[in-house]
N, C-alpha and C. Protein backbone atom coordinates (compact mmCIF):
# COMPACT_ATOMS: atom_id res chain seq x y z
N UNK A 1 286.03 254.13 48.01
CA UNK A 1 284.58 254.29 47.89
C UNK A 1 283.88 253.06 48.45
N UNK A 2 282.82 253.49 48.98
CA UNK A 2 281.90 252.28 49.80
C UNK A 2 281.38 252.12 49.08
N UNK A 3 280.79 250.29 49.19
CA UNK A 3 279.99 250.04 47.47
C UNK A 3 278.48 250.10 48.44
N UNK A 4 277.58 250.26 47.58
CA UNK A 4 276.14 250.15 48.40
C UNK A 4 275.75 248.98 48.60
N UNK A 5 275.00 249.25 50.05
CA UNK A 5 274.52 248.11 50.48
C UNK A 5 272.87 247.55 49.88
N UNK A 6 272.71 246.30 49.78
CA UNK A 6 271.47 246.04 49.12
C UNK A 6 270.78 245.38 50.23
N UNK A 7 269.37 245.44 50.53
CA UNK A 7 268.47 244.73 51.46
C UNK A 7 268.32 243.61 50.78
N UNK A 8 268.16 242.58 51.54
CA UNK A 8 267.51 241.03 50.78
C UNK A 8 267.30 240.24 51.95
N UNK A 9 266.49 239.18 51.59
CA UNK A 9 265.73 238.50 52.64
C UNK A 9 266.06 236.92 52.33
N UNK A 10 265.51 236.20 53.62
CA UNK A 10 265.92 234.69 52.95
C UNK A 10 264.74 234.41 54.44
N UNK A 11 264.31 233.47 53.53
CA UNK A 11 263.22 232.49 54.28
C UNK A 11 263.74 231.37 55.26
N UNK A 12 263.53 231.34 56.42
CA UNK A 12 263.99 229.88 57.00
C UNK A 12 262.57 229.11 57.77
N UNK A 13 262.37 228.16 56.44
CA UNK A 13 260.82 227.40 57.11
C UNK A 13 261.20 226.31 57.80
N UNK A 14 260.30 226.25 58.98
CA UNK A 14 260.30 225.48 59.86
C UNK A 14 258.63 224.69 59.87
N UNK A 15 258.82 223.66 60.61
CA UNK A 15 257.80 222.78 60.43
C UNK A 15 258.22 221.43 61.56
N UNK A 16 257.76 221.41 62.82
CA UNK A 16 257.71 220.87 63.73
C UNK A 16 259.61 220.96 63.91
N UNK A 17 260.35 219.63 63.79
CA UNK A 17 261.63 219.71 64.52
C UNK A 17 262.81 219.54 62.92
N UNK A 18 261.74 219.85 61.88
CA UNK A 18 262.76 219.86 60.55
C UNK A 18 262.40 221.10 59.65
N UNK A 19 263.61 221.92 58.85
CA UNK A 19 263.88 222.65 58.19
C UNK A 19 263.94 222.50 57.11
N UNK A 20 263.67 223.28 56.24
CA UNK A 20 263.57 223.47 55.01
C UNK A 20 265.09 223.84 54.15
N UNK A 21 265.35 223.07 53.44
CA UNK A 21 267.45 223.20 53.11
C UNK A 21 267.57 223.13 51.64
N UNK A 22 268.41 223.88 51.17
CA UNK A 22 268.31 223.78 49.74
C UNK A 22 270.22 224.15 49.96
N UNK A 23 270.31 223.36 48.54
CA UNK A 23 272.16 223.53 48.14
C UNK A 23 271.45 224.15 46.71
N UNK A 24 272.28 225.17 46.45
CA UNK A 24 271.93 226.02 45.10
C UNK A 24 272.70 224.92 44.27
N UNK A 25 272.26 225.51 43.00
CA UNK A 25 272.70 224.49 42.47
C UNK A 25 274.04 225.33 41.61
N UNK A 26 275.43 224.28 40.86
CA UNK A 26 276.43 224.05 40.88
C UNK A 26 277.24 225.57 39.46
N UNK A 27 276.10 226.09 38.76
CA UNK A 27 276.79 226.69 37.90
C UNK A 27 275.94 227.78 37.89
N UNK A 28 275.12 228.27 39.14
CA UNK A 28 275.07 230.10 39.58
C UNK A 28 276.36 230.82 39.59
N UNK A 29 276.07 231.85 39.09
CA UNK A 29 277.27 232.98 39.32
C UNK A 29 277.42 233.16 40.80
N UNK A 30 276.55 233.47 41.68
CA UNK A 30 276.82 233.37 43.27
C UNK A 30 276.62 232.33 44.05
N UNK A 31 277.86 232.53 44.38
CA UNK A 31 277.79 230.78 45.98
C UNK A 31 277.17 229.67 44.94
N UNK A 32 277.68 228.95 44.13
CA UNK A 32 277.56 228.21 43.48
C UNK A 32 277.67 226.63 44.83
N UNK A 33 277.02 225.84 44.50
CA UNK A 33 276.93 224.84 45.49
C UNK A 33 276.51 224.78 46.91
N UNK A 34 276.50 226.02 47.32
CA UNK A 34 276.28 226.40 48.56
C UNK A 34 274.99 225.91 48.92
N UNK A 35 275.23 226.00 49.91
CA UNK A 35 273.31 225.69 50.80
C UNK A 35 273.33 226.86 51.67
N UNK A 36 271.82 227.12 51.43
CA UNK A 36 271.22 228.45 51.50
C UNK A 36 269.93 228.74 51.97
N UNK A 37 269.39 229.09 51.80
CA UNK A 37 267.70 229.39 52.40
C UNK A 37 267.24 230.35 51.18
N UNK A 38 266.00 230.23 50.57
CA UNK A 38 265.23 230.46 49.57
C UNK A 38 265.35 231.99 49.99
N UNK A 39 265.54 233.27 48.76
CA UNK A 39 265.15 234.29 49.15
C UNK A 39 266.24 235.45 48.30
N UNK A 40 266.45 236.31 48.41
CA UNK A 40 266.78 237.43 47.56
C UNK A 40 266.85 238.95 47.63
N UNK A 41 267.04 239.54 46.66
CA UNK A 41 267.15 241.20 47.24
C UNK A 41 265.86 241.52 47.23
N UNK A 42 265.93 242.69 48.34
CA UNK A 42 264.34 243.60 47.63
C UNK A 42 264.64 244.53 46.76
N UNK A 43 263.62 244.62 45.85
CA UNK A 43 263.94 245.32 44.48
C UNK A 43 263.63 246.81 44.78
N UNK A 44 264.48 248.00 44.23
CA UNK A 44 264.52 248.95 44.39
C UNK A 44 262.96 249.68 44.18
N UNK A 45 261.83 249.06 43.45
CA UNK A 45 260.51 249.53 43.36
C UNK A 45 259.63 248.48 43.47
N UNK A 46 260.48 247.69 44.83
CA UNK A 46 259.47 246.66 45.41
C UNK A 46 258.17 246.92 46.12
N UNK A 47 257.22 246.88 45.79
CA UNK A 47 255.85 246.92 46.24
C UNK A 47 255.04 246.05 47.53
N UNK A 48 254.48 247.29 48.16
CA UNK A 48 254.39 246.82 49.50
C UNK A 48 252.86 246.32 49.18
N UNK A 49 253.23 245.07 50.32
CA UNK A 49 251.71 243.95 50.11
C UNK A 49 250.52 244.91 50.63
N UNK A 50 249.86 244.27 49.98
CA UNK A 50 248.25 245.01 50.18
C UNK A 50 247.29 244.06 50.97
N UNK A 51 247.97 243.27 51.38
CA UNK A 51 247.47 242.11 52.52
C UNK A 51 247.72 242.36 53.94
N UNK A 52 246.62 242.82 54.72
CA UNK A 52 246.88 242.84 56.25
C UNK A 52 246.73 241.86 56.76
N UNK A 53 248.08 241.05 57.65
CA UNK A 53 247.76 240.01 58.38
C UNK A 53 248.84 239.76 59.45
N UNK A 54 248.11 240.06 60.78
CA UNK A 54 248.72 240.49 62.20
C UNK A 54 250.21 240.35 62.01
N UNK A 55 250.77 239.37 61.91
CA UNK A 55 252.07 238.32 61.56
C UNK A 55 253.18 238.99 61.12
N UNK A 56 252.61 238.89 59.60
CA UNK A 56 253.05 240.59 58.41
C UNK A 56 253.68 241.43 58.87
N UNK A 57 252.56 242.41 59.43
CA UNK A 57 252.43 243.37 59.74
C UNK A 57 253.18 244.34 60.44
N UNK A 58 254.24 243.30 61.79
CA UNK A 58 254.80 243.75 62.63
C UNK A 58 256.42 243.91 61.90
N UNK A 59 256.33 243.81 60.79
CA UNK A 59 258.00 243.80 59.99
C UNK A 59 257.68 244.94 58.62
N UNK A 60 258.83 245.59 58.54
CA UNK A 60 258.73 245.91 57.25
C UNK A 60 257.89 245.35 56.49
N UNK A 61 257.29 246.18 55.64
CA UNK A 61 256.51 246.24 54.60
C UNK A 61 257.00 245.37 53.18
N UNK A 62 258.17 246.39 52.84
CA UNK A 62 259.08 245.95 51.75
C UNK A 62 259.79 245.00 51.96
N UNK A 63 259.83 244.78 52.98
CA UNK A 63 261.07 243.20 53.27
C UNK A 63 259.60 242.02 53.19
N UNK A 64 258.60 242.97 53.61
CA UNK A 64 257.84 241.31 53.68
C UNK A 64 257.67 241.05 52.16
N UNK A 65 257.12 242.17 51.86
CA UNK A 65 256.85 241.93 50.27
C UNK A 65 257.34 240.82 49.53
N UNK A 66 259.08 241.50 49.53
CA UNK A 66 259.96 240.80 49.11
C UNK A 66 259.80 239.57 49.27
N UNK A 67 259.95 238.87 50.80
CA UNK A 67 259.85 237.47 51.57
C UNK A 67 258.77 236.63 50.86
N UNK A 68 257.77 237.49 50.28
CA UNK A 68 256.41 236.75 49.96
C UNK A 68 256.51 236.56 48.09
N UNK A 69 257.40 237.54 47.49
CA UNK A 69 257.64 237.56 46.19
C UNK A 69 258.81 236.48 45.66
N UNK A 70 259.47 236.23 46.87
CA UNK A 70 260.91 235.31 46.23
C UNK A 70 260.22 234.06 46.60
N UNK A 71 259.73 233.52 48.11
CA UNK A 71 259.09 232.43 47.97
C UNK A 71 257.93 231.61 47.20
N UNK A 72 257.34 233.07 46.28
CA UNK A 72 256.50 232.51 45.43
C UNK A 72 257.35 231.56 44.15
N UNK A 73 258.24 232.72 43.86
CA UNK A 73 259.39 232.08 42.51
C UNK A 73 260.05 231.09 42.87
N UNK A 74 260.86 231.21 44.29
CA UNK A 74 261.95 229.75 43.87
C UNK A 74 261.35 228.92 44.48
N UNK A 75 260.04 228.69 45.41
CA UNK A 75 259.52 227.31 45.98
C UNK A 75 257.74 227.11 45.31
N UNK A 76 257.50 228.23 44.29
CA UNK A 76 255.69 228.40 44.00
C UNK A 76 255.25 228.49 45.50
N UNK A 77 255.57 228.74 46.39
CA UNK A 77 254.38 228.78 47.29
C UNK A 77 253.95 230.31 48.02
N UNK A 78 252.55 230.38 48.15
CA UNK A 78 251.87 231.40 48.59
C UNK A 78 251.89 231.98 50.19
N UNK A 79 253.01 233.04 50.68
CA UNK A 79 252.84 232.56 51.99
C UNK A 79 251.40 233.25 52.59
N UNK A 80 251.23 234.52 51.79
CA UNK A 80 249.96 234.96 52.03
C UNK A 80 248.79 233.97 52.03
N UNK A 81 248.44 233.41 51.04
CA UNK A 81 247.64 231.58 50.96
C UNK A 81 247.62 231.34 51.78
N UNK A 82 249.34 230.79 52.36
CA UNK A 82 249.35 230.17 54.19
C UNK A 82 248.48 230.76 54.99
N UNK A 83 248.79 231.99 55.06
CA UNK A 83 248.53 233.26 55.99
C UNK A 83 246.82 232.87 56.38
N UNK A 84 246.28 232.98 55.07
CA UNK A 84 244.71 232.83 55.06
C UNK A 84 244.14 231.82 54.96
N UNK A 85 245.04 230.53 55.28
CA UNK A 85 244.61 229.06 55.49
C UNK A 85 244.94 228.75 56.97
N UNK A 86 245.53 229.88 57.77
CA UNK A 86 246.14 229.49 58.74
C UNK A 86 246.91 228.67 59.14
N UNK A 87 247.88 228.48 58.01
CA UNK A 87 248.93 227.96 58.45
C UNK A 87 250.54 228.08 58.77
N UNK A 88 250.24 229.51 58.97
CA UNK A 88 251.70 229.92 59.55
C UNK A 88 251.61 230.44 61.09
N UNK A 89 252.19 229.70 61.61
CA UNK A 89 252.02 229.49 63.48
C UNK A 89 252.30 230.97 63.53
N UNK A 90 253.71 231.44 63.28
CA UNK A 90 254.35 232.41 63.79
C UNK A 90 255.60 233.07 62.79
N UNK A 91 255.96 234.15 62.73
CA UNK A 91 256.57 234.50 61.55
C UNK A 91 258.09 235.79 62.79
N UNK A 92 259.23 235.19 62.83
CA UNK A 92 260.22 235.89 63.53
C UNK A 92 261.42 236.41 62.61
N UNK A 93 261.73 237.80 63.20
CA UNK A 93 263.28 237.67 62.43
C UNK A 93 264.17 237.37 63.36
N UNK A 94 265.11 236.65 62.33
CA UNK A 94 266.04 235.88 63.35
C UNK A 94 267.38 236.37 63.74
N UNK A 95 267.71 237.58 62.38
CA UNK A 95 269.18 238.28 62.63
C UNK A 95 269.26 238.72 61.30
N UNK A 96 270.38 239.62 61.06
CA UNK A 96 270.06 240.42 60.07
C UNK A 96 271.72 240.17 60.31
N UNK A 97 272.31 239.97 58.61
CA UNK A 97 274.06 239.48 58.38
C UNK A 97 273.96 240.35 57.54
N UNK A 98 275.19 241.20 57.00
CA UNK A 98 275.52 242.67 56.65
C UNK A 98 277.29 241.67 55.78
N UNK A 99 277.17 241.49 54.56
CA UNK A 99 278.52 241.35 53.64
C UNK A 99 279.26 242.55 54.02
N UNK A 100 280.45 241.60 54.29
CA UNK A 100 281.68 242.63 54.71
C UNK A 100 281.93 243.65 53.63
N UNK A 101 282.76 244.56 54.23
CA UNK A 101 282.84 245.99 53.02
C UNK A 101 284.05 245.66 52.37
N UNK A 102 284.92 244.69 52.37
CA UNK A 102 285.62 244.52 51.01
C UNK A 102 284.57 243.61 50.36
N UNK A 103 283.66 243.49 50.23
CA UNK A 103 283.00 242.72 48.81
C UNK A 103 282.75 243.33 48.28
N UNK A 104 282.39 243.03 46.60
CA UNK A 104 282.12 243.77 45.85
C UNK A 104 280.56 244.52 45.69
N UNK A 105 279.91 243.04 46.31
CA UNK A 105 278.85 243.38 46.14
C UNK A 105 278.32 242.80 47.91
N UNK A 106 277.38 244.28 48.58
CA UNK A 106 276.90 244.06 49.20
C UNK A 106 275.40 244.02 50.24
N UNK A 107 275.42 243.48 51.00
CA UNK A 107 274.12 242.84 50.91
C UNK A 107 273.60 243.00 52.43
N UNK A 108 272.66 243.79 53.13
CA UNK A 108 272.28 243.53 54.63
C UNK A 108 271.41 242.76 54.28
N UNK A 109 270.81 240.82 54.55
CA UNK A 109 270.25 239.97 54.10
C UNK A 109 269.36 239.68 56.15
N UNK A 110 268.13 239.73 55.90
CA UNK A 110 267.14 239.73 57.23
C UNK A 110 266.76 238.14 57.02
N UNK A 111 266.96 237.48 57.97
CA UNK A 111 266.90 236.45 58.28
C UNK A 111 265.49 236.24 58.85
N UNK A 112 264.18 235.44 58.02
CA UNK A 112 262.71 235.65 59.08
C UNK A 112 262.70 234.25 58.73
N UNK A 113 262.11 233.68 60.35
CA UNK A 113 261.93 232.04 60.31
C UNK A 113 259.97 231.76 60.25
N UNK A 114 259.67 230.98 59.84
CA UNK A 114 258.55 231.23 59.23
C UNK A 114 258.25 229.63 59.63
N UNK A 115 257.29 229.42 60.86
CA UNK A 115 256.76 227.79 61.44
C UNK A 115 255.65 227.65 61.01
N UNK A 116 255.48 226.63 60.29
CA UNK A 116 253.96 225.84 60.03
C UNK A 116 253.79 225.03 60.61
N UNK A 117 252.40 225.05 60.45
CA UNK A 117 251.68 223.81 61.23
C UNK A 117 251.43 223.12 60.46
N UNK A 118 251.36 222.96 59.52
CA UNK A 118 251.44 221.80 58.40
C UNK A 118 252.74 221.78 56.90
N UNK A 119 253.53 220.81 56.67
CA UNK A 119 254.03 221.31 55.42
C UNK A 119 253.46 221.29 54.19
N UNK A 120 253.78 222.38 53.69
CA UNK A 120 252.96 223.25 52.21
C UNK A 120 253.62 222.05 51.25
N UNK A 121 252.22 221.92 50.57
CA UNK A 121 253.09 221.80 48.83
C UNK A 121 253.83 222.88 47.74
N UNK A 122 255.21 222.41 47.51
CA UNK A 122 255.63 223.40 46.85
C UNK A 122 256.89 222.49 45.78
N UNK A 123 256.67 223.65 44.97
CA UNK A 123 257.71 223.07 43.53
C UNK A 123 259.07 224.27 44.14
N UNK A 124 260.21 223.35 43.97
CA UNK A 124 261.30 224.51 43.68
C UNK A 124 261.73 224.45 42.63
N UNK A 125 262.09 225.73 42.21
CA UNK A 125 262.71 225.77 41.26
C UNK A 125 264.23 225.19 40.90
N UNK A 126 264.29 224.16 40.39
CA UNK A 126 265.16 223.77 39.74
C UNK A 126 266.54 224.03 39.14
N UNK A 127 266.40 225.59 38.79
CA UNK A 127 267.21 226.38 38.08
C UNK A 127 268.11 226.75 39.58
N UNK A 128 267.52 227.44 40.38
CA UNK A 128 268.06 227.41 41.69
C UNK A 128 268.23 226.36 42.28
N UNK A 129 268.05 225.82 42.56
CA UNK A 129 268.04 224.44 43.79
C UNK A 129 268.91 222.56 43.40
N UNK A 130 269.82 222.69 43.40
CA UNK A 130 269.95 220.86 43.30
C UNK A 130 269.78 220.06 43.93
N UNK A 131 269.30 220.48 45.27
CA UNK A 131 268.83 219.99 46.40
C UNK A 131 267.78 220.74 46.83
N UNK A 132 266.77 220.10 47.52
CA UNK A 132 265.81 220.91 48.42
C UNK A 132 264.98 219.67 49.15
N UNK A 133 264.61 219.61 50.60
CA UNK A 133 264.05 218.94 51.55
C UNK A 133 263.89 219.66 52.87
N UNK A 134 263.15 218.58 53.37
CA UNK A 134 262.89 218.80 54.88
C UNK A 134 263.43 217.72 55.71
N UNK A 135 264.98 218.54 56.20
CA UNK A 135 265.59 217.75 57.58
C UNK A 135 265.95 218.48 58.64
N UNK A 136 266.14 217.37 59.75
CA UNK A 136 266.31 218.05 60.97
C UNK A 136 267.83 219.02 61.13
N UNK A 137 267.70 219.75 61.77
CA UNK A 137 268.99 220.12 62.69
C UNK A 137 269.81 219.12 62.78
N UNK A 138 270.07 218.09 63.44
CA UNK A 138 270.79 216.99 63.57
C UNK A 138 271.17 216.82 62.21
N UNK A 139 270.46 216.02 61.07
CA UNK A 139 271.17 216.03 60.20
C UNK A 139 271.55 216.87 59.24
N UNK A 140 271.28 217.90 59.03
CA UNK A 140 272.20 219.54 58.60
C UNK A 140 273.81 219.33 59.30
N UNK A 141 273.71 219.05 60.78
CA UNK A 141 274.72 219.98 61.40
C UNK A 141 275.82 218.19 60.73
N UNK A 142 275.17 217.43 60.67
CA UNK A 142 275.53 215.30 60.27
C UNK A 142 276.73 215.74 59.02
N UNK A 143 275.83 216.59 58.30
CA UNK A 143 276.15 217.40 56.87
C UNK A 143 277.09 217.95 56.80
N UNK A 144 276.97 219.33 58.11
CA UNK A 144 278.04 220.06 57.85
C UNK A 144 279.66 219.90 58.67
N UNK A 145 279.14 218.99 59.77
CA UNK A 145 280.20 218.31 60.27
C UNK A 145 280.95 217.11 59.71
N UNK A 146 280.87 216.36 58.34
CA UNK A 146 281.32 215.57 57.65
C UNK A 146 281.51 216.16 56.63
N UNK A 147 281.88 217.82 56.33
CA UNK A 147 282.66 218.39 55.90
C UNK A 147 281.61 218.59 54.38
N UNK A 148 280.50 217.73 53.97
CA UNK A 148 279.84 217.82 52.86
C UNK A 148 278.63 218.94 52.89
N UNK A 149 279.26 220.09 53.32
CA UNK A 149 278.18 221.46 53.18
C UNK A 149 279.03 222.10 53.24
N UNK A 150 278.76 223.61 52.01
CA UNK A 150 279.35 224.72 51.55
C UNK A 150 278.62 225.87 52.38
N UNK A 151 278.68 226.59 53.30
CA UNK A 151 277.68 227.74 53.61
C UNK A 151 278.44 228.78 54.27
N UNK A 152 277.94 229.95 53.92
CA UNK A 152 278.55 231.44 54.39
C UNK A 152 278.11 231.45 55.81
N UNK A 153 278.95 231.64 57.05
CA UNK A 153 278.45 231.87 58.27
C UNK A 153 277.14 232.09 58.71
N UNK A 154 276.09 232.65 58.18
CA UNK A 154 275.31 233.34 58.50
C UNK A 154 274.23 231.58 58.40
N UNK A 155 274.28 231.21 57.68
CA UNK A 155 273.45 230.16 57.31
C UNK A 155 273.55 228.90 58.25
N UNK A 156 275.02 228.53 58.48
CA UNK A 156 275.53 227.57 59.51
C UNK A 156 275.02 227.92 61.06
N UNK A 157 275.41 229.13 61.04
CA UNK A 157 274.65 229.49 62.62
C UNK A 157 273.41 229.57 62.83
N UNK A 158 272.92 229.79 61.58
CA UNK A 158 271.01 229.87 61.82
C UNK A 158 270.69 227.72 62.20
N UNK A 159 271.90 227.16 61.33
CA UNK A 159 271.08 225.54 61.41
C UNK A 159 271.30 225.03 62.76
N UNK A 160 273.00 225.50 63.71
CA UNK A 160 273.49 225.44 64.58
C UNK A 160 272.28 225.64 65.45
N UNK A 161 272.05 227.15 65.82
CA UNK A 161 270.46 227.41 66.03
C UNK A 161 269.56 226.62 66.53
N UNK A 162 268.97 226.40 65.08
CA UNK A 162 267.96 225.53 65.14
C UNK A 162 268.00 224.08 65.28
N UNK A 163 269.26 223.70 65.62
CA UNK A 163 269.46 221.84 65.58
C UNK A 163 269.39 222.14 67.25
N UNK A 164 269.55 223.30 67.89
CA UNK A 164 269.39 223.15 68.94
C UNK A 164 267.79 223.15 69.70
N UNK A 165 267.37 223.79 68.77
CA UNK A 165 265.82 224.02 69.55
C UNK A 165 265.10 224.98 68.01
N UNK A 166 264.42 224.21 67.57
CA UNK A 166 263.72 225.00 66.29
C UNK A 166 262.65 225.87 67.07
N UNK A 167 262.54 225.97 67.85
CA UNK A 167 261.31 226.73 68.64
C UNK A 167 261.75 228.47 68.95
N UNK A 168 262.90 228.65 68.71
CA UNK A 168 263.45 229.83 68.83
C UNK A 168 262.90 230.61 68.01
């Protein structure tokens, strides 16, 4: 039997030539230690935003929702707020990673990179996060090439990515 697949999203903010990086923190039931990008499933009676804004607009509904509901919880910040302060340059998806079918639990997770022109104030949540900052590509890849970063493929290639050219 095929187990079902779940939609979920993960934020990757950008902000001139540095990224936004978080290592979950150490005693989650999933990917414990790992570094990750803020973000989560969409919920089976996830509610589509009632905010039109060009950006938005051109993606799923329910995935944005989502994108705009998890970044409120694990970082407090508003991306809609952004949206209407003008400060989100440009909003892309970057690739969409699909958990292999022996897992138990699985996940098609949409990858949207999200550039400001200014960095937001934001609280993370704690409960999630033992880490969270803004560094470059260079030192992510400093990180994960001195062997001190935990991350599922999908995450390494997005920093790989972007240590090459965050403008993508």
């Amino acid at each position: 039997m095929k187990n079902k697949i779940i939609d979920a999203v993960s934020l990757i903010l950008v902000h001139k030539n540095e990224i936004f990086a978080m290592r979950r923190q150490n005693y989650l039931r999933a990917f414990p230690g790992y570094w990750a990008f803020p973000g989560g499933k969409v919920d089976a009676d996830e509610k589509e935003l009632d905010f039109h804004y060009e950006l938005f607009d051109q993606f799923d509904k329910k995935l944005m929702s989502a994108l705009v509901r998890e970044t409120q919880e694990e970082l407090n910040l508003d991306l809609i707020e952004q949206a209407q302060h003008e400060n989100i340059e440009s909003i892309h998806q970057l690739g969409l990673a699909i958990t292999p079918d022996f897992n138990p639990y699985r996940y098609a997770t949409y990858f949207f990179k999200v550039t400001l022109k200014e960095k937001p104030k934001m609280h993370v949540d704690e409960n999630e996060a033992a880490f969270a900052d803004w560094l470059t590509g260079d030192k992510l890849m400093e990180i994960y090439n001195n062997g001190q970063m935990l991350a599922v493929p999908p995450v390494i290639k997005t920093y790989q990515r972007l240590a090459a050219d965050t403008s993508i």
